[in-house]
PDB file of N, CA and C in Angstrom:
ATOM      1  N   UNK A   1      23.188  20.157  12.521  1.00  0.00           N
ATOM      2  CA  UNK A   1      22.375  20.362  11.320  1.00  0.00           C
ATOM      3  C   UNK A   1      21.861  21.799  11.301  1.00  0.00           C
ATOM      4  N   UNK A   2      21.431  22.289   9.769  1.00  0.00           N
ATOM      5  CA  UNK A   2      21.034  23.733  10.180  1.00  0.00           C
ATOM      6  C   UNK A   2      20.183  23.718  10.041  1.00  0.00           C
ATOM      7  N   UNK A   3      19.061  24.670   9.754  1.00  0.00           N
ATOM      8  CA  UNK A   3      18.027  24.800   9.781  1.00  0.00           C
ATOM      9  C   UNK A   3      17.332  24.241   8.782  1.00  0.00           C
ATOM     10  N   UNK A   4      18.153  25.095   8.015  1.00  0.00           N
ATOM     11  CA  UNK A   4      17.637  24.987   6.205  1.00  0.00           C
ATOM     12  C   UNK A   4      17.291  23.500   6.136  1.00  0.00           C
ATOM     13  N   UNK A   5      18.260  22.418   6.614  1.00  0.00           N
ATOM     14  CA  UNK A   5      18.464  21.042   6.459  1.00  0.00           C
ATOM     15  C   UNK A   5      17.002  20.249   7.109  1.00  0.00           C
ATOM     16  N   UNK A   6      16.755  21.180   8.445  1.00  0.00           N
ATOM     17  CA  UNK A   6      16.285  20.353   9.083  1.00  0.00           C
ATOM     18  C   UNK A   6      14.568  21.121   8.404  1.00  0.00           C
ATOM     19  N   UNK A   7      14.194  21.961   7.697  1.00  0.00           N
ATOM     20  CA  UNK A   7      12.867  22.280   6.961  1.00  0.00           C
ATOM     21  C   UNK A   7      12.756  21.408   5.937  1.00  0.00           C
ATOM     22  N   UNK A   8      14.017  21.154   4.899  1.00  0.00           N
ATOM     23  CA  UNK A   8      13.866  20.287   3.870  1.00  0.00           C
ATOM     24  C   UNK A   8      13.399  18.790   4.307  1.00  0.00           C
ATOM     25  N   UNK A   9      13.938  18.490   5.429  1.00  0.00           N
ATOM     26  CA  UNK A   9      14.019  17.298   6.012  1.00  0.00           C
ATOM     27  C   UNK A   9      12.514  17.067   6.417  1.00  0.00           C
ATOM     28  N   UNK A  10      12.120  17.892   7.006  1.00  0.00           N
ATOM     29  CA  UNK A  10      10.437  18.249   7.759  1.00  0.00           C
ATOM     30  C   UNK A  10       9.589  18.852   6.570  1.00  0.00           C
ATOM     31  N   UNK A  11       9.757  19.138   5.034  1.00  0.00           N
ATOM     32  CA  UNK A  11       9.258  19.538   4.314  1.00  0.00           C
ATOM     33  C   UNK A  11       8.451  21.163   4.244  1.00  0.00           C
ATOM     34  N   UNK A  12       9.048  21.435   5.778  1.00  0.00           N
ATOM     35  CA  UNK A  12       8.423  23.179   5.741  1.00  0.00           C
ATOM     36  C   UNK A  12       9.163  23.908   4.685  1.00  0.00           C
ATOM     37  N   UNK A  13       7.914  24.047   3.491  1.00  0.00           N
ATOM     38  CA  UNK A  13       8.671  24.951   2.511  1.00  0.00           C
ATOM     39  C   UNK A  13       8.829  26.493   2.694  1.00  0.00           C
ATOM     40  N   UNK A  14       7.765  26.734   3.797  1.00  0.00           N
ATOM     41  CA  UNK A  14       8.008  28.401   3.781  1.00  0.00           C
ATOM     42  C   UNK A  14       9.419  28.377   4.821  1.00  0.00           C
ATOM     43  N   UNK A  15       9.257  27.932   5.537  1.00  0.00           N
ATOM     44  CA  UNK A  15      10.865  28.652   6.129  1.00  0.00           C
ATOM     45  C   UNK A  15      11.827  27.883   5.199  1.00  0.00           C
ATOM     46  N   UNK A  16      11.826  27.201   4.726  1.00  0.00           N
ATOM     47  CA  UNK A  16      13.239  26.949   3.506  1.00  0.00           C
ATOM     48  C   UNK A  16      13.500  27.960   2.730  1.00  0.00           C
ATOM     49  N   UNK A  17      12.097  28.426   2.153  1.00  0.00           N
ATOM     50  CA  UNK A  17      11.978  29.582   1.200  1.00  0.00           C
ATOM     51  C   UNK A  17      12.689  30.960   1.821  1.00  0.00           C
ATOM     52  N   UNK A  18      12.478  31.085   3.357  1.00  0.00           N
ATOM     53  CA  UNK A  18      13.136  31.938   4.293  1.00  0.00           C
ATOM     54  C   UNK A  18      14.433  31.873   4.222  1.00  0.00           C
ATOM     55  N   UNK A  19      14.601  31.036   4.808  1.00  0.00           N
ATOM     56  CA  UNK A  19      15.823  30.773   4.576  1.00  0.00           C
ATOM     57  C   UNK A  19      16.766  30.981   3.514  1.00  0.00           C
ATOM     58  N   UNK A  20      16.517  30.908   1.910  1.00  0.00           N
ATOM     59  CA  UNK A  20      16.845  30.910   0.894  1.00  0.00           C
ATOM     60  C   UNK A  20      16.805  32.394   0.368  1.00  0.00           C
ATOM     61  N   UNK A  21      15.757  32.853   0.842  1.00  0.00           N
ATOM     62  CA  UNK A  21      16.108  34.556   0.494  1.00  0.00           C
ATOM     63  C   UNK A  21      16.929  35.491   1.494  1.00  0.00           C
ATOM     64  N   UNK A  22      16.895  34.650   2.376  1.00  0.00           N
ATOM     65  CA  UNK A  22      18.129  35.469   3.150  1.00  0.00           C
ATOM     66  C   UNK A  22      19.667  35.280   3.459  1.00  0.00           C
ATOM     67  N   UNK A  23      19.640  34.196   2.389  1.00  0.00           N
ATOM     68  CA  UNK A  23      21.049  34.044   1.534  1.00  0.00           C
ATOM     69  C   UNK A  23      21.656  32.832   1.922  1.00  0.00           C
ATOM     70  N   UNK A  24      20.996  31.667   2.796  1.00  0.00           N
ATOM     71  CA  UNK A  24      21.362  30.951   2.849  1.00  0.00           C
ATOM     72  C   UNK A  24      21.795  30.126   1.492  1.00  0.00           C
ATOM     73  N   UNK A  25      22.837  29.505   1.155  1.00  0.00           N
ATOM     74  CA  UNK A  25      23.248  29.043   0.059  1.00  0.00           C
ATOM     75  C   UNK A  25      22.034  27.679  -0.023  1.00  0.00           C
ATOM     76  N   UNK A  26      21.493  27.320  -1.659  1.00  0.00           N
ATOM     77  CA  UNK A  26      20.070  26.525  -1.551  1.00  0.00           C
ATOM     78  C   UNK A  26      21.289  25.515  -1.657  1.00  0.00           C
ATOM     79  N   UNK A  27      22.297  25.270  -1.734  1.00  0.00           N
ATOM     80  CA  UNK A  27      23.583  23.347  -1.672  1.00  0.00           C
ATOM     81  C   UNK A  27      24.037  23.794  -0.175  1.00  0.00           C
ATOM     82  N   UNK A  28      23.827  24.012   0.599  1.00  0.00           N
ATOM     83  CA  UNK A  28      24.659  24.036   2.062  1.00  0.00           C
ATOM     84  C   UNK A  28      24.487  22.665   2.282  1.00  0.00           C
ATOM     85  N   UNK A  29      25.992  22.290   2.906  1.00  0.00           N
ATOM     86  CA  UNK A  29      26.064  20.727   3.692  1.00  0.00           C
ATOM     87  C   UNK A  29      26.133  20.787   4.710  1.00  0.00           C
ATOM     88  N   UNK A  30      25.960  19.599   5.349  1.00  0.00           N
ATOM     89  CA  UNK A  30      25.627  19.588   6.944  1.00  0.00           C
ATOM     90  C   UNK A  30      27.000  18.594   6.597  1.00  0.00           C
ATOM     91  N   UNK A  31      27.276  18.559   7.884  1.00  0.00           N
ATOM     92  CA  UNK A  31      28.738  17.532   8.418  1.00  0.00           C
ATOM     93  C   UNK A  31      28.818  16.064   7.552  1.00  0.00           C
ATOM     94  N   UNK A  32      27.669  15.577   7.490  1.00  0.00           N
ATOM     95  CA  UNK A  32      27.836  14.627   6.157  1.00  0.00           C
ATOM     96  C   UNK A  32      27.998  15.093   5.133  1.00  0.00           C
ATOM     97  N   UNK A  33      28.252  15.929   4.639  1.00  0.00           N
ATOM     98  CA  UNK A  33      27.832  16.895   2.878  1.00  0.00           C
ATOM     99  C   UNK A  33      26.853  16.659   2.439  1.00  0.00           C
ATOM    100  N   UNK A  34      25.370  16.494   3.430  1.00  0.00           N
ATOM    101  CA  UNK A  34      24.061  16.334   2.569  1.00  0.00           C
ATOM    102  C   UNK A  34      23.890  17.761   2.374  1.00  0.00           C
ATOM    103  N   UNK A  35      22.872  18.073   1.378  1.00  0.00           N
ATOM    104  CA  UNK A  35      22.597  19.583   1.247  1.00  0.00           C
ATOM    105  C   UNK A  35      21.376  19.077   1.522  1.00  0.00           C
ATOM    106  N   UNK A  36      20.032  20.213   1.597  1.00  0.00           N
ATOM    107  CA  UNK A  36      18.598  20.559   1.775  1.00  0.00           C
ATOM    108  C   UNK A  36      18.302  19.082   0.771  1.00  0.00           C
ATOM    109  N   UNK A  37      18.546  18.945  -0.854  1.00  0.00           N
ATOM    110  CA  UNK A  37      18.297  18.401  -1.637  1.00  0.00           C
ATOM    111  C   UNK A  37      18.393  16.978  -1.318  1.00  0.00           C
ATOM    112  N   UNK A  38      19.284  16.437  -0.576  1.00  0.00           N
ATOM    113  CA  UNK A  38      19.769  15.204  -0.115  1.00  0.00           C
ATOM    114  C   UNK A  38      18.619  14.622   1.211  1.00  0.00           C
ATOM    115  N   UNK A  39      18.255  15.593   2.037  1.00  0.00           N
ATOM    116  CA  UNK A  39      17.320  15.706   3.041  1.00  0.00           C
ATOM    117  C   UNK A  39      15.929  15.343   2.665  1.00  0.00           C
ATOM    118  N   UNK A  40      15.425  16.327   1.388  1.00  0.00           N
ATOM    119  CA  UNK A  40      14.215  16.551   0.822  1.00  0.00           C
ATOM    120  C   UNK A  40      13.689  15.036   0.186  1.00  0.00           C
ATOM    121  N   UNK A  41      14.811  14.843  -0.584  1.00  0.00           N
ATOM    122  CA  UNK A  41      14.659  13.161  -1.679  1.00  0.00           C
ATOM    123  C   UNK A  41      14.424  12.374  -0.167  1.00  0.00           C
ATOM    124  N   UNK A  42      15.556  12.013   0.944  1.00  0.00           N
ATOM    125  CA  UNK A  42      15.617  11.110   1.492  1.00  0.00           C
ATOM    126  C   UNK A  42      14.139  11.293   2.011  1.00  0.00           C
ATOM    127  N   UNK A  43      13.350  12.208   2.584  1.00  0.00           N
ATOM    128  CA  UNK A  43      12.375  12.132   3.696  1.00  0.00           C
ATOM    129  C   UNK A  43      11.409  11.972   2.251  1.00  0.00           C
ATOM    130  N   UNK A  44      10.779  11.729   0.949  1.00  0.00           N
ATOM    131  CA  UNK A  44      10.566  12.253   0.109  1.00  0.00           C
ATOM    132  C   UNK A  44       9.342  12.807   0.065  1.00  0.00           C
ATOM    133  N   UNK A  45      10.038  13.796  -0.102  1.00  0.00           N
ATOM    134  CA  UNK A  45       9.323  15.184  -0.221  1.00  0.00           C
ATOM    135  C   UNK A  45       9.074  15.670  -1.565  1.00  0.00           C
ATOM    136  N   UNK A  46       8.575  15.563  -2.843  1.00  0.00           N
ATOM    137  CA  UNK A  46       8.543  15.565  -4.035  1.00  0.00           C
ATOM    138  C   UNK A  46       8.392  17.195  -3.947  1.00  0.00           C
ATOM    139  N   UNK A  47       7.711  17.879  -3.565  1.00  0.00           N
ATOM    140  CA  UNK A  47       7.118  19.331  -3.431  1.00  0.00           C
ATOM    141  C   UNK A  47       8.723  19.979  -3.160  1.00  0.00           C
ATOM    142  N   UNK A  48       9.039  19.847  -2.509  1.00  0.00           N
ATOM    143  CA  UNK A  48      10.243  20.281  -1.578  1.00  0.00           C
ATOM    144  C   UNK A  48      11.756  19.975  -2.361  1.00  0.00           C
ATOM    145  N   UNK A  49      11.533  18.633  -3.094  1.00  0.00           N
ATOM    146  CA  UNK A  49      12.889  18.231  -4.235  1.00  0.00           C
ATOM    147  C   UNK A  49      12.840  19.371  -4.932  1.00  0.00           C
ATOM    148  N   UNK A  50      10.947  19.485  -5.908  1.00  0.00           N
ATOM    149  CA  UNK A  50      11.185  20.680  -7.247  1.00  0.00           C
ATOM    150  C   UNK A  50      11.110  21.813  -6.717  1.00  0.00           C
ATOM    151  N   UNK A  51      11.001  22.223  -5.209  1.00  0.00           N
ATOM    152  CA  UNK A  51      11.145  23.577  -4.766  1.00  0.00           C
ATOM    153  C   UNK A  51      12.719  23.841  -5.034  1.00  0.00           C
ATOM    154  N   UNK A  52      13.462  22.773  -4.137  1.00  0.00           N
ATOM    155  CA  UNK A  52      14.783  22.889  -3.935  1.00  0.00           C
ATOM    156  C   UNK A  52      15.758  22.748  -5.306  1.00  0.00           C
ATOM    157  N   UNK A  53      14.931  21.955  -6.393  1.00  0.00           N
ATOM    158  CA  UNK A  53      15.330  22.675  -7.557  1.00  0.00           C
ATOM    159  C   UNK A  53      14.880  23.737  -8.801  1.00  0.00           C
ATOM    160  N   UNK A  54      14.405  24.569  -8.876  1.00  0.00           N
ATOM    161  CA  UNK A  54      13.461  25.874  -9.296  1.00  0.00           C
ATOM    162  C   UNK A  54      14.438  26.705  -8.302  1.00  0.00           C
ATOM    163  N   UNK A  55      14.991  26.482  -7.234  1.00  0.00           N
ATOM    164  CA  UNK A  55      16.193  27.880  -6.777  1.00  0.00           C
ATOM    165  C   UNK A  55      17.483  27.124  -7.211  1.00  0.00           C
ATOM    166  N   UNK A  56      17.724  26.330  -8.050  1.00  0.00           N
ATOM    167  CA  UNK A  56      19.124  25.932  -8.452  1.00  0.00           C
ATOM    168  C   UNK A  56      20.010  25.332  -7.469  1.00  0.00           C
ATOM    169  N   UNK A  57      19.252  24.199  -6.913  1.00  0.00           N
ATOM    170  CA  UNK A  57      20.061  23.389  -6.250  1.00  0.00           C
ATOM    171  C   UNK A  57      20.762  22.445  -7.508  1.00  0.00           C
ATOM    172  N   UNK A  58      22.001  22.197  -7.055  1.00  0.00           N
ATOM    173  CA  UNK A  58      22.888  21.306  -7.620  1.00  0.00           C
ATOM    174  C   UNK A  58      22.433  19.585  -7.828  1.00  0.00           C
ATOM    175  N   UNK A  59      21.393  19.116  -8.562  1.00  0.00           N
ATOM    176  CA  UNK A  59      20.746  17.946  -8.691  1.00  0.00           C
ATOM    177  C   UNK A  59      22.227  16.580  -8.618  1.00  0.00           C
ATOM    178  N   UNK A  60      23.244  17.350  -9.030  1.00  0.00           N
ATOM    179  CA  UNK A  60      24.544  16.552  -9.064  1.00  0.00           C
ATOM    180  C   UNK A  60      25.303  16.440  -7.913  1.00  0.00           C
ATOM    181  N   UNK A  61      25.137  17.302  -6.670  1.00  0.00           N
ATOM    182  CA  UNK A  61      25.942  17.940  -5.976  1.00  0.00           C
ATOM    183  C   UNK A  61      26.022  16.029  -5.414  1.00  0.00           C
ATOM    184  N   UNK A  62      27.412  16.008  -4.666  1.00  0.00           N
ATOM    185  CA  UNK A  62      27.752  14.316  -3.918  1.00  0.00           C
ATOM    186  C   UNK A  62      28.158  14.290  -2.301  1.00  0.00           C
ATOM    187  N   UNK A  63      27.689  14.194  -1.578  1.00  0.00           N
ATOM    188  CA  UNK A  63      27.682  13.822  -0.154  1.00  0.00           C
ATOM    189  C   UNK A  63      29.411  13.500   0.572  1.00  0.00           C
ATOM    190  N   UNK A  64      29.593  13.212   1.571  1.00  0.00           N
ATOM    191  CA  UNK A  64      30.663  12.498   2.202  1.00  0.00           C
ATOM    192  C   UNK A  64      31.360  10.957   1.570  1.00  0.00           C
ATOM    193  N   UNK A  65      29.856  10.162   1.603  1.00  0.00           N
ATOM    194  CA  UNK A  65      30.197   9.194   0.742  1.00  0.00           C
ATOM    195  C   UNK A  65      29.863   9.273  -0.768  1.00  0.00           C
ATOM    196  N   UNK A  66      29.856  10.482  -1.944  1.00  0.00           N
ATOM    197  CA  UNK A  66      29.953  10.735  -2.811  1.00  0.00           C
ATOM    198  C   UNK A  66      28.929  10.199  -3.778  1.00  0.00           C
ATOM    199  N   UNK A  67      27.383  10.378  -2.890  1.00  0.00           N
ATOM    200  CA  UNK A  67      26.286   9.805  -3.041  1.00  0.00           C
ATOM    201  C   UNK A  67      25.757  11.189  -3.666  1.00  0.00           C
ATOM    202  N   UNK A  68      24.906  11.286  -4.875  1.00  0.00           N
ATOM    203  CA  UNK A  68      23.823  12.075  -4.952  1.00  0.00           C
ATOM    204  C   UNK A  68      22.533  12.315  -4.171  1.00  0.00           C
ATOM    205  N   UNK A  69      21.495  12.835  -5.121  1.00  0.00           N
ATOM    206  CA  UNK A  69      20.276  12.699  -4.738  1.00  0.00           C
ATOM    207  C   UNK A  69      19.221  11.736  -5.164  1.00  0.00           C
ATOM    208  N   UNK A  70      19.799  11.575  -6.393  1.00  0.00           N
ATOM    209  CA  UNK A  70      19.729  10.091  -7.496  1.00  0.00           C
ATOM    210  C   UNK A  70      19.611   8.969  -6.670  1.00  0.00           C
ATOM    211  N   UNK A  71      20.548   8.889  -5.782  1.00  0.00           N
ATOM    212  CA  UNK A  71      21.195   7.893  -5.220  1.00  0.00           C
ATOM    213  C   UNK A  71      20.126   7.696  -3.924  1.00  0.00           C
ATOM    214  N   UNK A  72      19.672   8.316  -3.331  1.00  0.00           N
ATOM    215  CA  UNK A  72      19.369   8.516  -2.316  1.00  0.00           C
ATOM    216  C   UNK A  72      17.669   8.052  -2.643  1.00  0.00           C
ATOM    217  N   UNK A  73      17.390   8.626  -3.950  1.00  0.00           N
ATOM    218  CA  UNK A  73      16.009   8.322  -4.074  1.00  0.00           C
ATOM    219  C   UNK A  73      15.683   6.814  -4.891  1.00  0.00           C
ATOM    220  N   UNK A  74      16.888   6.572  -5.153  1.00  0.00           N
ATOM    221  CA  UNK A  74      16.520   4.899  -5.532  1.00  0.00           C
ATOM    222  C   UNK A  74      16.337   4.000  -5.136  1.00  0.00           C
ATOM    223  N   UNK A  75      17.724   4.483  -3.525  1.00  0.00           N
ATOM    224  CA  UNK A  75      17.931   3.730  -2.609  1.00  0.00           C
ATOM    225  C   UNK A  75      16.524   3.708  -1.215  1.00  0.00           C
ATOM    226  N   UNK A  76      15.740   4.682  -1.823  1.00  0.00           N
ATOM    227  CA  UNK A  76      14.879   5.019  -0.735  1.00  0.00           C
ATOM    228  C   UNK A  76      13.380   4.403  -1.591  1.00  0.00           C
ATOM    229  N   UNK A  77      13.464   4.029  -2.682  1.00  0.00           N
ATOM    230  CA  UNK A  77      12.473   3.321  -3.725  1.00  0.00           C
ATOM    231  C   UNK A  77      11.564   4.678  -3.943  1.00  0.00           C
ATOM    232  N   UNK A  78      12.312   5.844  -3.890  1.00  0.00           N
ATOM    233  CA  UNK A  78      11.096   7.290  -4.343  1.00  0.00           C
ATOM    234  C   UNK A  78      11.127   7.447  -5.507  1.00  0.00           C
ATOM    235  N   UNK A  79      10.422   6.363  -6.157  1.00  0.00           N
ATOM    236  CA  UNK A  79      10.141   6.787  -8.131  1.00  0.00           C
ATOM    237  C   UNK A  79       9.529   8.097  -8.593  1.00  0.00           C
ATOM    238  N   UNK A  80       8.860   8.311  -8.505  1.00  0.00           N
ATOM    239  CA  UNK A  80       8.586   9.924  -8.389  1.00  0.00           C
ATOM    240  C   UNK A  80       9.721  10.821  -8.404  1.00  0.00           C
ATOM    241  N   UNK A  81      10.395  10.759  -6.891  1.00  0.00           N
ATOM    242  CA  UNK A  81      11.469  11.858  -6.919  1.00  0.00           C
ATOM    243  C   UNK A  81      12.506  11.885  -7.892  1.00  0.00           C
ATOM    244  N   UNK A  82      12.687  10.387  -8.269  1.00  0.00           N
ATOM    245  CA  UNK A  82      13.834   9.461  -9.197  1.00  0.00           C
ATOM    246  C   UNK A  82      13.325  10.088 -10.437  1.00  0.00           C
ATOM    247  N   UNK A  83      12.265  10.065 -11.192  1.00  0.00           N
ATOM    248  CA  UNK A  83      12.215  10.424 -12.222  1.00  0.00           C
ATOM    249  C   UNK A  83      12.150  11.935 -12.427  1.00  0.00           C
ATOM    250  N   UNK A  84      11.566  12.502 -11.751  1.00  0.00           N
ATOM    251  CA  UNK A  84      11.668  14.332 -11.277  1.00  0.00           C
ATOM    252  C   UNK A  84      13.274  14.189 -11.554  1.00  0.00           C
ATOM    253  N   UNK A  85      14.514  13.939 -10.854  1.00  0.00           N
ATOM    254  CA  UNK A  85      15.446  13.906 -10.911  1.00  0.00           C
ATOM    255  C   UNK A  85      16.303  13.600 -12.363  1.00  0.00           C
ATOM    256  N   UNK A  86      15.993  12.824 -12.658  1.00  0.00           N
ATOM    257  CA  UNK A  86      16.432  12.337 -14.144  1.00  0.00           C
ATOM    258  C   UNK A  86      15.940  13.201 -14.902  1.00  0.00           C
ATOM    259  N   UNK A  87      14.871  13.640 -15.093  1.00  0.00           N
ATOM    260  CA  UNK A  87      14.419  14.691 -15.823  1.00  0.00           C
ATOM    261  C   UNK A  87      15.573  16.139 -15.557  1.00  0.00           C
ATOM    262  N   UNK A  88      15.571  16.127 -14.210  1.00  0.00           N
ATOM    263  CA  UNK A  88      16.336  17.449 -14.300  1.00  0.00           C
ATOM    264  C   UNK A  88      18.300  17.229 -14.388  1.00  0.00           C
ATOM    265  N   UNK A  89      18.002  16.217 -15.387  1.00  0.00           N
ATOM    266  CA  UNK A  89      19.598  16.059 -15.467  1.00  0.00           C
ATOM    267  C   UNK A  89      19.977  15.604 -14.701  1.00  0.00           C
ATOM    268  N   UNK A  90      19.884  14.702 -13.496  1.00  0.00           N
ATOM    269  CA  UNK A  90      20.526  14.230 -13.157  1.00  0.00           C
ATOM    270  C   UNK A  90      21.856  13.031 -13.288  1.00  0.00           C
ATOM    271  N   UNK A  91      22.250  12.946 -13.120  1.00  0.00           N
ATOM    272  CA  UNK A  91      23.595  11.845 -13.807  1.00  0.00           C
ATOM    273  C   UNK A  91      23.476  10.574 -13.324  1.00  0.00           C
ATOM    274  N   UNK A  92      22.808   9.510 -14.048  1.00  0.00           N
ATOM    275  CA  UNK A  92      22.411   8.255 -13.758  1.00  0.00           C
ATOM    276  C   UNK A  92      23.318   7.771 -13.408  1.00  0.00           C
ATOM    277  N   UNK A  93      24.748   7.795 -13.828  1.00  0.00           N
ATOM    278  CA  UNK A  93      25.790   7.097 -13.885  1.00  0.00           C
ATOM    279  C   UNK A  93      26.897   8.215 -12.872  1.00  0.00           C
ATOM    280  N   UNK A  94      26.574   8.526 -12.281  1.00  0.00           N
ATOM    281  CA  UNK A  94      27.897   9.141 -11.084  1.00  0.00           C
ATOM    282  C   UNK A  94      28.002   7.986 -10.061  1.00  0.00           C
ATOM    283  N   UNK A  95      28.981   7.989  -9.984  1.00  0.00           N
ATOM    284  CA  UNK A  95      29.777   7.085  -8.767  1.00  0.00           C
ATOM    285  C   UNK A  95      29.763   7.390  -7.001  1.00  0.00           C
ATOM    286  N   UNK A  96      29.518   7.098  -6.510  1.00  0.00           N
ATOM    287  CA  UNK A  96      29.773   7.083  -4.952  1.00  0.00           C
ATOM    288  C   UNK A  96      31.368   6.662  -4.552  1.00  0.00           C
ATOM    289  N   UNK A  97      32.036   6.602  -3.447  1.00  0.00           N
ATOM    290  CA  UNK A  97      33.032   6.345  -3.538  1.00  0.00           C
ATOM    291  C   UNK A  97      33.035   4.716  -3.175  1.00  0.00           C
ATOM    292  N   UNK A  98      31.762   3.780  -3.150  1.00  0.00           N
ATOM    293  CA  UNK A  98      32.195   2.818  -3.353  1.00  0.00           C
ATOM    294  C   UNK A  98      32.010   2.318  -4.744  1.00  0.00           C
ATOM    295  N   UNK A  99      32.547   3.235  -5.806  1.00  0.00           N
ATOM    296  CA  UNK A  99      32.256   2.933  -7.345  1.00  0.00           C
ATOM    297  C   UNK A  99      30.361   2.616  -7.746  1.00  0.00           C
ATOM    298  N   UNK A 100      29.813   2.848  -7.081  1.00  0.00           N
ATOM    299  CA  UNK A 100      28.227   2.801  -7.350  1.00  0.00           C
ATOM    300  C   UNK A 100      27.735   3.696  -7.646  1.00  0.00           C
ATOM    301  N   UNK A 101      26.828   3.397  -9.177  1.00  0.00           N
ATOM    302  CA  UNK A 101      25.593   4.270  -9.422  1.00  0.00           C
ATOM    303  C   UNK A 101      24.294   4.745  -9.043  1.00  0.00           C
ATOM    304  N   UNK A 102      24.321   5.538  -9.454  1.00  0.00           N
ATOM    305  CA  UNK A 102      22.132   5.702  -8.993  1.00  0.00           C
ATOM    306  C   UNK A 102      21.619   3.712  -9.634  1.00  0.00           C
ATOM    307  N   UNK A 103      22.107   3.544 -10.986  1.00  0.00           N
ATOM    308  CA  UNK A 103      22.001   2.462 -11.655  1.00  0.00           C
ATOM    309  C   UNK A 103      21.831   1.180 -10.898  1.00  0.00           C
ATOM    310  N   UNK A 104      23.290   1.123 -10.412  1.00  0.00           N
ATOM    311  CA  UNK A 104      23.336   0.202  -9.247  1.00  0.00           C
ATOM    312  C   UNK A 104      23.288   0.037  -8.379  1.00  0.00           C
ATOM    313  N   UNK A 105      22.758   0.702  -7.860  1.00  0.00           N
ATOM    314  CA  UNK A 105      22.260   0.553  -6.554  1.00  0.00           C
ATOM    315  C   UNK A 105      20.791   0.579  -6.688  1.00  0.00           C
ATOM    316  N   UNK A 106      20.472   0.721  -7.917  1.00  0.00           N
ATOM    317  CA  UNK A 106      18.785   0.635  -7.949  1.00  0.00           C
ATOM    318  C   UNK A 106      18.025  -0.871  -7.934  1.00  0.00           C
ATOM    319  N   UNK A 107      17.188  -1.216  -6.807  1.00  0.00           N
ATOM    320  CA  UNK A 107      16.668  -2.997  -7.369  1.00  0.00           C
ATOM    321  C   UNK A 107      15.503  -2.368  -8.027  1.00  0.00           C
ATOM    322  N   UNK A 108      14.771  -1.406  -8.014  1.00  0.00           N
ATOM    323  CA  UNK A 108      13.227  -1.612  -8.419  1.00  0.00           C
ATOM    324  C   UNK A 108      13.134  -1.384 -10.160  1.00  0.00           C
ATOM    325  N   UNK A 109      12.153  -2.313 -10.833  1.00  0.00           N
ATOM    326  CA  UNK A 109      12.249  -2.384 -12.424  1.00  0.00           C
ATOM    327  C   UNK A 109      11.410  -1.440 -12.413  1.00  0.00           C
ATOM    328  N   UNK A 110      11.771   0.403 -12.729  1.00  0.00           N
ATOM    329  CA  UNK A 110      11.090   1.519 -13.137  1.00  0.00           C
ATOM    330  C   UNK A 110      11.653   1.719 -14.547  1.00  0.00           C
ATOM    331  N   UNK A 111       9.829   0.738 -15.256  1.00  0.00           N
ATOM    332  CA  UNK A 111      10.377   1.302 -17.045  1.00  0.00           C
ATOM    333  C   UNK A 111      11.136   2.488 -17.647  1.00  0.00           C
ATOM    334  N   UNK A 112      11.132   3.703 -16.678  1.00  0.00           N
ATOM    335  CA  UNK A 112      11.176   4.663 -17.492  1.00  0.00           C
ATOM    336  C   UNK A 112      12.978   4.466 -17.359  1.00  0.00           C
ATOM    337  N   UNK A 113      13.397   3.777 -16.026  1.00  0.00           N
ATOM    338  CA  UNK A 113      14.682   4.211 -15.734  1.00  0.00           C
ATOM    339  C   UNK A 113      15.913   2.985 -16.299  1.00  0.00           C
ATOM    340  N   UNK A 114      15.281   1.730 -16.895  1.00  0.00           N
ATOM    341  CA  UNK A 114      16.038   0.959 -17.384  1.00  0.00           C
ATOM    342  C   UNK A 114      16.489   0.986 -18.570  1.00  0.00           C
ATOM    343  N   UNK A 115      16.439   2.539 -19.709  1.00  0.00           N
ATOM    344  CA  UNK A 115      16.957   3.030 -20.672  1.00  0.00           C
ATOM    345  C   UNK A 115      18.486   3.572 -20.154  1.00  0.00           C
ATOM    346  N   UNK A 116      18.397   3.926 -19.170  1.00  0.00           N
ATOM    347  CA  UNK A 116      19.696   4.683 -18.424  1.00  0.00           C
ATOM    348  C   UNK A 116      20.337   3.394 -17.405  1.00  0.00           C
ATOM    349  N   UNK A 117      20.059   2.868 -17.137  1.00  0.00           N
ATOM    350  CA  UNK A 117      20.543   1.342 -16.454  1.00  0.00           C
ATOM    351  C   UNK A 117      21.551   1.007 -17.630  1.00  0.00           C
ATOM    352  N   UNK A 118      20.795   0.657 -18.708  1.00  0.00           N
ATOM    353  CA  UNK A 118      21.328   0.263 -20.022  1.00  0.00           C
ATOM    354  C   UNK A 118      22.323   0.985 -20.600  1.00  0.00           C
ATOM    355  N   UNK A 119      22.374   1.806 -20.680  1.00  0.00           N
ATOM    356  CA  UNK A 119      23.358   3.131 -20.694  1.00  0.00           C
ATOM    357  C   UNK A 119      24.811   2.677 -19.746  1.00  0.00           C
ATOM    358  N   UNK A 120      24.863   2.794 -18.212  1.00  0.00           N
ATOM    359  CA  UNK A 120      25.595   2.983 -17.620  1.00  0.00           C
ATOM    360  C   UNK A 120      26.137   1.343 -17.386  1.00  0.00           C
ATOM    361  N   UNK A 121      26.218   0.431 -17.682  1.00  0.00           N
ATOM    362  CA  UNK A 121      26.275  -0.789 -18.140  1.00  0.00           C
ATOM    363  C   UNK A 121      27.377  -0.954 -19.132  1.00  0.00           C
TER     364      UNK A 121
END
């Protein structure tokens, strides 16, 4: 894991921020293809998601198993991060490679997010 991964993961935003101005790419994957963004949602870090997007992380970018960040925060019940996410475009309806959505794979009834359930349906 690199660094970058393991601040997002631990939520230290100043050395991410370090990290990021000294050119570390803000989508770098670690051996799974998580990037910082994938790290940040999973541990959730809400501060650290809209840091990691305000430098143009890829809100779409897809993992090893072709999981978002969407995915990660539904599956992790982070409504907060989930809707931060949707807001920033995220794609309710991208697939993983076992054909699953942020959608479906979501159990929790978040009013705001069963307009886009409905959608990808």
């Amino acid at each position: 894991m690199d660094a970058i991964h393991a601040f997002a993961r631990e939520g230290e935003v100043d050395n991410l921020l370090k990290c990021i101005e000294s050119g570390v790419s803000v989508d770098q994957k670690d051996s799974e293809g998580r990037t910082p963004l994938h790290w940040a949602v999973d541990r959730g870090h809400l501060n650290m998601t809209e840091l990691l997007v305000s430098k143009n992380a890829n809100v779409n970018e897809k993992d090893n198993e072709g999981q978002t960040a969407l995915h990660y925060a539904v599956m992790c019940d982070r409504e907060g991060i989930a809707e931060f996410l949707v807001k920033q475009n995220a794609d309710t309806s991208a697939k993983d490679n076992d054909g699953n959505s942020p959608c479906d794979v979501c159990e929790s009834n978040w009013p705001w997010f069963q307009g886009a359930k409905e959608k990808s349906h």
